[in-house]
Protein backbone atom coordinates (compact mmCIF):
# COMPACT_ATOMS: atom_id res chain seq x y z
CA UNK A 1 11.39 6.48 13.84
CA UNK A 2 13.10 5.23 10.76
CA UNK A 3 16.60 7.17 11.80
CA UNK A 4 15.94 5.67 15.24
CA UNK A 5 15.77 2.02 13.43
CA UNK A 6 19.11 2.89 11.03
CA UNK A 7 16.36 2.80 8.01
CA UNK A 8 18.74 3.54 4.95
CA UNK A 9 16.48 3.16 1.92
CA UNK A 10 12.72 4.25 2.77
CA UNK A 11 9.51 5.10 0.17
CA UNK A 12 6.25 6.12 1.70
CA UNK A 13 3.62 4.54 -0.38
CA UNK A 14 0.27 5.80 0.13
CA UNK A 15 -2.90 4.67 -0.96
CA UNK A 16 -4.08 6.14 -4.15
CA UNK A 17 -2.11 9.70 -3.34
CA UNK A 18 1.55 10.98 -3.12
CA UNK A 19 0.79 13.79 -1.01
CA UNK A 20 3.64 13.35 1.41
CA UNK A 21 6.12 14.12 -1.01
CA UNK A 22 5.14 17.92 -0.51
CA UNK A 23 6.34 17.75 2.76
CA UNK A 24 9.67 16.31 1.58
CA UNK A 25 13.01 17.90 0.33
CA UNK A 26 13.69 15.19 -2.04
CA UNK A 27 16.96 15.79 -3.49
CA UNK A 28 18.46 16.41 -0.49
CA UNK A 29 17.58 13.28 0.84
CA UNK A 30 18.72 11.80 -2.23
CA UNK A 31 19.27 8.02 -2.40
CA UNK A 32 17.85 7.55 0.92
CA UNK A 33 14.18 8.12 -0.95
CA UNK A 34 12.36 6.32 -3.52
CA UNK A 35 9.30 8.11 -4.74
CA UNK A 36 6.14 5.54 -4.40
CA UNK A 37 2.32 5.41 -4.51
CA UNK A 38 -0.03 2.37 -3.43
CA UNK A 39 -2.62 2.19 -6.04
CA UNK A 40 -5.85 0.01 -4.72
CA UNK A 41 -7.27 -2.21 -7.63
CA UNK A 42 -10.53 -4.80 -7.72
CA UNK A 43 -10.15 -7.53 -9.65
CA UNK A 44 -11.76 -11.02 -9.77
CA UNK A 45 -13.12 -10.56 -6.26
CA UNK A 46 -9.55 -9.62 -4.92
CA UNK A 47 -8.53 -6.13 -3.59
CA UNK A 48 -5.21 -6.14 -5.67
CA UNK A 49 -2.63 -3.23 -4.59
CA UNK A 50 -0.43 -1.79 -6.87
CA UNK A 51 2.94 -0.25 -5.95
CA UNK A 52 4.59 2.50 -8.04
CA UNK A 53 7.92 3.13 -7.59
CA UNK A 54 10.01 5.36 -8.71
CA UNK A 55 7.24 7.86 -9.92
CA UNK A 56 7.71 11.01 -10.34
CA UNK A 57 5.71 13.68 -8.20
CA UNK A 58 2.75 14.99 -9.58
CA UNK A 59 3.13 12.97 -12.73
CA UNK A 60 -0.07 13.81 -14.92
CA UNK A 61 -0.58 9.69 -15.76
CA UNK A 62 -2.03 9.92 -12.41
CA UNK A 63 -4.09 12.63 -12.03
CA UNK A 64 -7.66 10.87 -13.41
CA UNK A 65 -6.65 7.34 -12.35
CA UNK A 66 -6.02 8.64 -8.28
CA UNK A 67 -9.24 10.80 -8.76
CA UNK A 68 -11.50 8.50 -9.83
CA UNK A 69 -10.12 5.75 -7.18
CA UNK A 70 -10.74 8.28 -4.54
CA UNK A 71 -14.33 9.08 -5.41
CA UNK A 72 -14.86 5.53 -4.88
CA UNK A 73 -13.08 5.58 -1.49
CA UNK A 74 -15.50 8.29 -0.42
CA UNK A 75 -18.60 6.41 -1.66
CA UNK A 76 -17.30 3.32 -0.50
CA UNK A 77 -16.51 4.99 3.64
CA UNK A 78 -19.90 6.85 3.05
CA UNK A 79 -22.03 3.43 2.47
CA UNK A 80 -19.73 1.90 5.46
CA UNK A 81 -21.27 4.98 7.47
CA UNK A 82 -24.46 4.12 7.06
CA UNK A 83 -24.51 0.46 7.27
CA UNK A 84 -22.62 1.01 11.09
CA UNK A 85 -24.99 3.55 11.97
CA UNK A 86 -28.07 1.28 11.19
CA UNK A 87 -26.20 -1.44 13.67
CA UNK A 88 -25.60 1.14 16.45
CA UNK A 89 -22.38 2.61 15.44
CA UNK A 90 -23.23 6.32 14.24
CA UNK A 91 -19.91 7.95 12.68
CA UNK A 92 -20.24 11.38 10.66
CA UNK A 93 -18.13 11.81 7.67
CA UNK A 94 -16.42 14.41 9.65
CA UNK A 95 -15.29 12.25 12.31
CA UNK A 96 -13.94 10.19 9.56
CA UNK A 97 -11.81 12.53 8.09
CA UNK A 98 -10.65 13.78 10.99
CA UNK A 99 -8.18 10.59 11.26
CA UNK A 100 -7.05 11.55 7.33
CA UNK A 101 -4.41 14.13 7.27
CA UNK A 102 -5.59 15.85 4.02
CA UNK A 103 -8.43 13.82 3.82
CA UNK A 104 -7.27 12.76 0.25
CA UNK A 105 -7.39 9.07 0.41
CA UNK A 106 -10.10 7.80 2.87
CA UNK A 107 -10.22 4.10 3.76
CA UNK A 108 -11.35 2.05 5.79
CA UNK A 109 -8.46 2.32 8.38
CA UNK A 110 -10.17 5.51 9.09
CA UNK A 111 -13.48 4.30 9.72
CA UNK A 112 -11.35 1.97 12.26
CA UNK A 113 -9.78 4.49 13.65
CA UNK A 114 -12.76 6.82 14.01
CA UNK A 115 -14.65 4.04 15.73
CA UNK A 116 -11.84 3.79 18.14
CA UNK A 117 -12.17 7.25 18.80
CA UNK A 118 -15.33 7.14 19.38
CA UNK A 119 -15.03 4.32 22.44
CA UNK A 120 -17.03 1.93 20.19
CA UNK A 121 -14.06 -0.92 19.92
CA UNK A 122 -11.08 -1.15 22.38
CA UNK A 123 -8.42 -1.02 19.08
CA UNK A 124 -7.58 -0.83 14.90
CA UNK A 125 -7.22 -4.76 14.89
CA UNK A 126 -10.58 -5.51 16.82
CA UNK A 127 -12.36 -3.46 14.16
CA UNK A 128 -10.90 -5.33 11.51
CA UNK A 129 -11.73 -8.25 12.88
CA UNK A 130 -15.54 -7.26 13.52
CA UNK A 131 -17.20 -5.27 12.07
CA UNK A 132 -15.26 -4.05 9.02
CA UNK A 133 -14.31 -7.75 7.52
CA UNK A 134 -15.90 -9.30 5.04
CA UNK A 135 -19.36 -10.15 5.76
CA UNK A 136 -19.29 -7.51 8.79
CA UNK A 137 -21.97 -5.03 9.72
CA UNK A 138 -19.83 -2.05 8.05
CA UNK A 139 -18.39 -4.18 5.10
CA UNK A 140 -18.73 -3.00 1.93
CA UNK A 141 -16.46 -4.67 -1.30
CA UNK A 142 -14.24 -2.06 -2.85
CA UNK A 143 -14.85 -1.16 -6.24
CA UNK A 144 -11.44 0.20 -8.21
CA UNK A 145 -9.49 0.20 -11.11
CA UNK A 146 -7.81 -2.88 -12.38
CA UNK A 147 -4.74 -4.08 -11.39
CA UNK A 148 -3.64 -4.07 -14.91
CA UNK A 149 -4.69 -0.39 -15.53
CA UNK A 150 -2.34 0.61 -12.69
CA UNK A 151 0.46 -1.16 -13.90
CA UNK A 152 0.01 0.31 -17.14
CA UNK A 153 -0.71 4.45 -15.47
CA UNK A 154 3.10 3.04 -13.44
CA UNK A 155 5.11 2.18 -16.67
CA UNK A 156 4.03 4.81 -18.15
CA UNK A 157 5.07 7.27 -15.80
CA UNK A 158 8.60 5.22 -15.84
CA UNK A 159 7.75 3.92 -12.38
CA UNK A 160 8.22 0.62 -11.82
CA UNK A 161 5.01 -1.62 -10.67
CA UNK A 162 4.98 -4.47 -8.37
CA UNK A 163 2.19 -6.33 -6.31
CA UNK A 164 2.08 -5.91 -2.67
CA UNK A 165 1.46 -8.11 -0.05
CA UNK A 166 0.93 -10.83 -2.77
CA UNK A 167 0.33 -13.49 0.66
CA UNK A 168 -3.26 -11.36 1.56
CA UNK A 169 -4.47 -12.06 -1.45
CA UNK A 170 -7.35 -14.65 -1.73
CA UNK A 171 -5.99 -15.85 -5.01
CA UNK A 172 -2.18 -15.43 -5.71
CA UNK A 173 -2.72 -17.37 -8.49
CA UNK A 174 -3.20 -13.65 -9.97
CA UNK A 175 0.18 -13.37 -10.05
CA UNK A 176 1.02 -15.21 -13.66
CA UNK A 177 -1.69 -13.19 -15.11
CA UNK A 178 -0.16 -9.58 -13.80
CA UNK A 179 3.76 -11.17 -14.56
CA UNK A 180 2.20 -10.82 -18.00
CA UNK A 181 0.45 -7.59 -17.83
CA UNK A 182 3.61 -5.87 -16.95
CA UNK A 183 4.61 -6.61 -13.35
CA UNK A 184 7.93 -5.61 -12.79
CA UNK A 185 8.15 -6.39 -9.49
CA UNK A 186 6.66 -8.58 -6.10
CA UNK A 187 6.94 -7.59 -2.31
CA UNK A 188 8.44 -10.87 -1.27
CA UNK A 189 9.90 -9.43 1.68
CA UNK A 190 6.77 -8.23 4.33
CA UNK A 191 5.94 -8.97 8.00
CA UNK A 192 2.73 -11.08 8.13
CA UNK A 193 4.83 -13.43 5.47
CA UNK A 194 5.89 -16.46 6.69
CA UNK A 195 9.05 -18.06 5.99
CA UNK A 196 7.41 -20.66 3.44
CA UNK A 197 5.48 -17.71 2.08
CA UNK A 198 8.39 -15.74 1.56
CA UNK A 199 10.47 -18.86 -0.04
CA UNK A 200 7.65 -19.64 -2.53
CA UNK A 201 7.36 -15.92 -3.30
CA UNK A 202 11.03 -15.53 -3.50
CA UNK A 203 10.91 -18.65 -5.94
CA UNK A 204 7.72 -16.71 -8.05
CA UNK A 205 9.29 -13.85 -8.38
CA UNK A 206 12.75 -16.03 -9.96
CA UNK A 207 10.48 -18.09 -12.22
CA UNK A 208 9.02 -14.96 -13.90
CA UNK A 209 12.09 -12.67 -13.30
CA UNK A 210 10.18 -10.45 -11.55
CA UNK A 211 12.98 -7.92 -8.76
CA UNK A 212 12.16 -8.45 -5.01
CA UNK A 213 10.96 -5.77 -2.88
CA UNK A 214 10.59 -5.54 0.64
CA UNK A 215 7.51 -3.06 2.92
CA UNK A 216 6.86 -2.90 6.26
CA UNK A 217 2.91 -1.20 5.75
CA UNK A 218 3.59 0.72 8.90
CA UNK A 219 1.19 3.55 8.44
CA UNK A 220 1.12 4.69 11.65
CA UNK A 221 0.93 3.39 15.91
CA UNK A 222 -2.58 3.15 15.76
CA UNK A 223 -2.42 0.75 12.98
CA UNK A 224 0.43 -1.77 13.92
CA UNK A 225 2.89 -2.10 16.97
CA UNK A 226 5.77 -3.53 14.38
CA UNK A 227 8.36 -0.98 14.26
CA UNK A 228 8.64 1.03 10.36
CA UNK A 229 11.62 -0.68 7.94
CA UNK A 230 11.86 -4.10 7.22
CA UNK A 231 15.51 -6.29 7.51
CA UNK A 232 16.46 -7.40 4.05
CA UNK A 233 19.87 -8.91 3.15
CA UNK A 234 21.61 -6.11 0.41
CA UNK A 235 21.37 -8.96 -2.32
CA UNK A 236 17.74 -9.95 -2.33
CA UNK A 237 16.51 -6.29 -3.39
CA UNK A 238 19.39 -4.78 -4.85
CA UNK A 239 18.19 -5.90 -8.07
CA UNK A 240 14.99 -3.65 -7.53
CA UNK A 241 17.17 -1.05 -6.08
CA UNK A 242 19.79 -0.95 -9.25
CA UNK A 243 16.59 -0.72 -11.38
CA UNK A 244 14.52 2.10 -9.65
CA UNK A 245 17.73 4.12 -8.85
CA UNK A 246 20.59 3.76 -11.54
CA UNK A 247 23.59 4.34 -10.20
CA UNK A 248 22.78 6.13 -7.14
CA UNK A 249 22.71 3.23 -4.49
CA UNK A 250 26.10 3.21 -2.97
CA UNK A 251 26.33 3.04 1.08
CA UNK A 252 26.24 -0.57 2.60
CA UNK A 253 22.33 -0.90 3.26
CA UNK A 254 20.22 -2.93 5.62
CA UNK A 255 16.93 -2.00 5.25
């Protein structure tokens, strides 16, 4: 899909695991790749995510901080399981996991998806819109690291950390406080953003000289019907690109 779009610049960014890097020949695909996780964080009532880029695989800053997020996934889609089957939705774990490749990193787009399967709700969206949103039947608040931690396990590493999706969060007002934990960087650049969103993010990310990034959050056809890649003029992330990737971004790019 993303050589069918012309994608020329592409990180997959999962939550809380980098599995998919296994799969990949990474220095063959050289530039065209930028190692990244999506670290989910709690803080001040907000789910906060957390990209890492530019991390390198396996890197053992990681290995406690994605465990311990991950036993609260499963805890968190195990107390979702019960709450839906006590309103007439029974899901087993199994079913669950049977929408996670791996199973490393389970969410609730899986319980979504597993209700789907399961001829409960017509679609991904509809679930998100019943009966897993806040105040739902199958709501339950997520319970992670901080935001701050993350940033922290990124640098670190010598990835570089920047806020997604900063316009889904109930209070971007978080952003001066992270700009002075360590953000490096802020997704400026992502579908559901409007244009006044992504002007007043664009002018955030200027007034704390934080580098522009752009994501499309694909995951995967059952999730979203917007194609994968985002269209980005070169200028407005080649900052974040020179910075992730020395010296190795050359070709023209427009994604």
């Amino acid at each position: 899909m993303m050589a069918a779009r012309g994608v020329e610049v592409f990180s997959i960014t999962d939550h809380d695991t980098m599995a998919a890097y296994a799969e990949l020949d990474i220095a063959a695909l050289g530039a065209s790749v930028i190692p990244g996780i999506e670290i989910n964080t709690t803080y001040k009532g907000n789910e906060v995510h957390i990209l890492g880029f530019g991390v390198p695989v396996g890197a053992s800053a990681f290995a406690d901080l994605l465990e311990r997020n991950r036993r609260s996934r499963r805890l968190r889609v195990e107390a979702m399981l019960r709450q839906l089957a006590a309103a007439g939705y029974p899901l087993t774990i199994e079913m669950v996991e049977a929408q996670a490749p791996g199973g490393e990193a389970l969410g609730r787009p899986h319980v979504a998806k597993a209700l789907v399967a399961a001829g409960y709700v017509r679609d991904v969206q509809s679930v998100f819109e019943t009966l897993l949103k806040r105040g739902g039947v199958g709501y339950v608040p997520s319970l992670y690291i901080t935001p701050q931690q993350a940033i922290d396990a990124i640098a670190a590493s010598g990835g570089i950390p920047v806020l997604a999706h900063p316009g889904r969060l109930e209070d971007d007002g978080l952003i001066d406080e992270l700009a002075e934990a360590g953000l490096v960087g802020l997704e400026v650049f992502y579908p559901t953003h409007t244009r006044s969103q992504v002007a007043y993010y664009r002018n955030r990310a200027r007034q704390y000289g934080l580098v522009m990034t752009a994501g499309s959050d694909f995951h995967d056809r059952r999730y979203t019907d917007r194609p994968v890649g985002v269209e980005v003029e070169r200028e407005e992330i080649l900052p974040f690109l020179e910075l992730v990737a020395p010296g190795r971004i050359r070709a023209p790019l427009r994604e």
